[in-house]
Protein backbone atom coordinates (compact mmCIF):
# COMPACT_ATOMS: atom_id res chain seq x y z
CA UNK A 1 -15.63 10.97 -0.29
CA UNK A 2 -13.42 8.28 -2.03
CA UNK A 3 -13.01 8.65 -5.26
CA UNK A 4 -11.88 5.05 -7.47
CA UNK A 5 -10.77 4.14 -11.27
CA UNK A 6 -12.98 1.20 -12.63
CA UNK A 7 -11.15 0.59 -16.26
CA UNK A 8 -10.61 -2.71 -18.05
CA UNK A 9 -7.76 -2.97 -20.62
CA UNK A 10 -6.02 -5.86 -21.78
CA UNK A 11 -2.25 -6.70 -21.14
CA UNK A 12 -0.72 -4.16 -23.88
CA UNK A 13 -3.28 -1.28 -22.70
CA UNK A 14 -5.99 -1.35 -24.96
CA UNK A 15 -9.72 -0.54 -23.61
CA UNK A 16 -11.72 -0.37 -26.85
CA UNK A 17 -12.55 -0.64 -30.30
CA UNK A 18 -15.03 1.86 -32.32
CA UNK A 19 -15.88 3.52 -29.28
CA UNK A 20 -17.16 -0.21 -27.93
CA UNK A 21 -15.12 -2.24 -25.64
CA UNK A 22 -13.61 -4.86 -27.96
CA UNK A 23 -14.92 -7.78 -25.54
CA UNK A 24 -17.77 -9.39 -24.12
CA UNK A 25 -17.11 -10.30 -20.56
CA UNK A 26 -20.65 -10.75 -18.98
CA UNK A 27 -18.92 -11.95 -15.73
CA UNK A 28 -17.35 -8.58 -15.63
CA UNK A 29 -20.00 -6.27 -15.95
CA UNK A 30 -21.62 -8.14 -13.41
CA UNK A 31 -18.88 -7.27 -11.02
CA UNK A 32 -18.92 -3.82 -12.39
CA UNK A 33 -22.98 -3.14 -11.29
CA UNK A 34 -21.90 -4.61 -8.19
CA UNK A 35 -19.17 -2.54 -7.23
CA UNK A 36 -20.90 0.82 -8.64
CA UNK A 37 -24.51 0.95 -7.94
CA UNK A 38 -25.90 1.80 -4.37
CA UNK A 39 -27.04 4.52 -2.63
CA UNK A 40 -24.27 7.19 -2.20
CA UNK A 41 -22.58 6.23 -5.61
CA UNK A 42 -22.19 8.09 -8.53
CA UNK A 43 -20.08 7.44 -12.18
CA UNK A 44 -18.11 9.64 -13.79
CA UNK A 45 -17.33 9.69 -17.78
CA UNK A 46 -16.99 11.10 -20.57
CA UNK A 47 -19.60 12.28 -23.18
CA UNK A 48 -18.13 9.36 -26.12
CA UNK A 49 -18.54 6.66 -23.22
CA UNK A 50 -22.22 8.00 -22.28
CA UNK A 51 -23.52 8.08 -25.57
CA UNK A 52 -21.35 4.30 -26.19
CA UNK A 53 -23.71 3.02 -22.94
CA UNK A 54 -26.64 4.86 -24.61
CA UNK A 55 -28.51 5.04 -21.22
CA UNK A 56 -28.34 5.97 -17.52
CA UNK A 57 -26.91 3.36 -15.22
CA UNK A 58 -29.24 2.68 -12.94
CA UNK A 59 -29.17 2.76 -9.00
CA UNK A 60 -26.07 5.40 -9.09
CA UNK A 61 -26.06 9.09 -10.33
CA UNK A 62 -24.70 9.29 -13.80
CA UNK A 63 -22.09 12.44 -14.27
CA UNK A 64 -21.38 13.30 -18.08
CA UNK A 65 -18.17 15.53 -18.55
CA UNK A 66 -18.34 17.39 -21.56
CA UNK A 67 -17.42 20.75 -23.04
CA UNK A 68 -20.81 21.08 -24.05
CA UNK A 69 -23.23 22.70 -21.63
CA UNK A 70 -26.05 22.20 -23.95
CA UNK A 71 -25.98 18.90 -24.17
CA UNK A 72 -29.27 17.16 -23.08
CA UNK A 73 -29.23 14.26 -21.19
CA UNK A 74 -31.91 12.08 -19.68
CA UNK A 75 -33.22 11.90 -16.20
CA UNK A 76 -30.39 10.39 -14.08
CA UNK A 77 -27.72 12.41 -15.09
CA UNK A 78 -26.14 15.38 -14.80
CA UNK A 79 -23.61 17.39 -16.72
CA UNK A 80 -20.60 19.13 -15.57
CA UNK A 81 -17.59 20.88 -17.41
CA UNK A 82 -14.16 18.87 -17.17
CA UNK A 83 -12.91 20.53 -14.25
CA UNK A 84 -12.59 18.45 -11.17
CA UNK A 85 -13.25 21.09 -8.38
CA UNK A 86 -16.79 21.19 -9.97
CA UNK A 87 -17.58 17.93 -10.60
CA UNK A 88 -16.65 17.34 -6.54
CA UNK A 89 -18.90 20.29 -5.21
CA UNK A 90 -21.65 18.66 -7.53
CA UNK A 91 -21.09 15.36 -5.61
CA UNK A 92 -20.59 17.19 -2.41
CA UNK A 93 -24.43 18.75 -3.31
CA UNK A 94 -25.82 14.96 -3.57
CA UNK A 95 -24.61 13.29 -0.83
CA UNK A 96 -22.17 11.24 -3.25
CA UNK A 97 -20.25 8.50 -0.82
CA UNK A 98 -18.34 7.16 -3.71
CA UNK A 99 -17.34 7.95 -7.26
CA UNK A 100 -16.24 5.74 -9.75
CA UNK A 101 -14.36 7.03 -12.85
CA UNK A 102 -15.22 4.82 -15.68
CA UNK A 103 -13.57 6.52 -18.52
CA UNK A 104 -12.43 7.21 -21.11
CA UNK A 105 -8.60 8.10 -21.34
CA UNK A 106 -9.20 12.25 -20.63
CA UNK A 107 -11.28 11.47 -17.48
CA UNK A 108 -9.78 8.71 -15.90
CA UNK A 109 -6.38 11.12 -16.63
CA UNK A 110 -8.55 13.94 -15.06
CA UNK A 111 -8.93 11.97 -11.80
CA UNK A 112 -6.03 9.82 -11.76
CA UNK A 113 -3.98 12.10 -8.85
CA UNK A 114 -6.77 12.16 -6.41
CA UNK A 115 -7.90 8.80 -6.63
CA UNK A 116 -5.81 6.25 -4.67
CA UNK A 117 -7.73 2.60 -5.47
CA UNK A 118 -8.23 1.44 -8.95
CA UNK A 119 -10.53 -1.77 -9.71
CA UNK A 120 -8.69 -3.15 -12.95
CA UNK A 121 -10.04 -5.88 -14.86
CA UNK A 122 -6.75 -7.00 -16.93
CA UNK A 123 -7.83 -9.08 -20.18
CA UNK A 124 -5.97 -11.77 -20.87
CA UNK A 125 -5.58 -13.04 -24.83
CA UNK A 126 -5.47 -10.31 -27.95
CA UNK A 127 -8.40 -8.53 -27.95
CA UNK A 128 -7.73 -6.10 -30.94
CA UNK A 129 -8.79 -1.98 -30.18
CA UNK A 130 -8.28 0.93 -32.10
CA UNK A 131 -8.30 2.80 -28.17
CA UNK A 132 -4.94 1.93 -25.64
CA UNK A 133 -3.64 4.19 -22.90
CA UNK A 134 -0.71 5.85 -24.78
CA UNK A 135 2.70 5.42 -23.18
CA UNK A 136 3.16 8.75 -21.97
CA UNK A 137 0.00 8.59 -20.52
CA UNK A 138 0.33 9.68 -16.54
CA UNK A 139 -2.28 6.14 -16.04
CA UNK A 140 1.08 4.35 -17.01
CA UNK A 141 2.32 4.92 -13.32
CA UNK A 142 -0.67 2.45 -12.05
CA UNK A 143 1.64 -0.77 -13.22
CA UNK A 144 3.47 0.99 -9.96
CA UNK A 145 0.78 0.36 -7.51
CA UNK A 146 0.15 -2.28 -5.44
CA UNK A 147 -1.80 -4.94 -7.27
CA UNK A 148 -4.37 -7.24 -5.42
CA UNK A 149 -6.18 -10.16 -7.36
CA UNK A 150 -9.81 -10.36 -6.46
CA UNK A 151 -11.02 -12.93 -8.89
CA UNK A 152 -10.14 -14.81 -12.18
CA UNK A 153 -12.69 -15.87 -15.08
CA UNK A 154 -11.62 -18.23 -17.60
CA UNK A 155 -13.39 -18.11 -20.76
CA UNK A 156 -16.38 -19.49 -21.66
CA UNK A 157 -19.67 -18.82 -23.48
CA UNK A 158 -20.06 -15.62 -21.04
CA UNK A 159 -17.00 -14.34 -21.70
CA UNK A 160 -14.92 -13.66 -24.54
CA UNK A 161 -11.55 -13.68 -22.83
CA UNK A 162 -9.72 -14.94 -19.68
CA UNK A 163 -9.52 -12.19 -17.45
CA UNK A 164 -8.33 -10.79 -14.12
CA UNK A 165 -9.97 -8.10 -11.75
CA UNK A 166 -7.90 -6.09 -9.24
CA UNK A 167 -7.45 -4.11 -6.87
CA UNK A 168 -5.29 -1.69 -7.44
CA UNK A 169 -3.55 0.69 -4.38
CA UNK A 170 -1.68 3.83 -4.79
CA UNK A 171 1.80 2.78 -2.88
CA UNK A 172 2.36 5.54 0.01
């Protein structure tokens, strides 16, 4: 099973604002249902980016890491404690093909050593965010990878900012 990042930030590292991200990029999210849903394909993320979605994504399995085994979630998701080795025998159970880790900071920093591809949509312009990746932060190393335009969106009336997405390889 491969297991990807899917994050966007902007050039200094932020990734949202109020737990929102702090840009509309319709062209983006586009690219983002295309690369995620599918049979075989599940998300990962964290309970502050489920509830900031405020719904299943549909055509994938939805996995919700949380702390909190009691918390109820609708039909199309699942929850699981923040402990890798679980969330992959959950997979493993469901015939999962792919997983894509969309965030936030704890889980993509949860996955970030087993994963070796990263799709990275780099925002271009200021976008201000009260949420970056912190310096220290081990997801730091991916300005290290190997770094692989796929497409680039000007802005426009669909999209806030100029932006970038990537592919993004662990270097062997």
């Amino acid at each position: 099973m491969d297991i990807e990042l899917v994050m966007a930030i902007s050039e200094v590292w932020v990734y949202g604002r109020e737990n929102q991200l702090p840009w509309k990029l319709r062209d983006d999210m586009a690219h983002f249902r295309r690369l995620t849903s599918g049979p075989g394909n599940a998300v990962v993320m964290g309970r502050r980016t489920f509830e900031s979605i405020g719904r299943p994504l549909p055509n994938r399995l939805n996995i919700v890491i949380t702390y909190n085994s009691d918390l109820k979630v609708p039909e199309g998701c699942i929850v699981s404690p923040p402990k890798i080795e679980i969330v992959q025998w959950l997979i493993r159970d469901r015939s999962v093909v792919k997983l894509f880790v969309i965030g936030g900071l704890k889980v993509w920093e949860l996955f970030f050593d087993v994963c070796a591809v990263a799709h990275i949509t780099r925002v271009g312009g200021n976008p201000e965010g009260n949420k970056s990746i912190p310096a220290t932060s081990p997801l730091r190393l991916l300005a290290s990878w190997q770094w692989s335009p796929v497409e680039l969106v000007i802005s426009d009336e669909r999209n806030d900012f100029p932006f970038t997405i990537y592919r993004v390889e662990r270097k062997t």
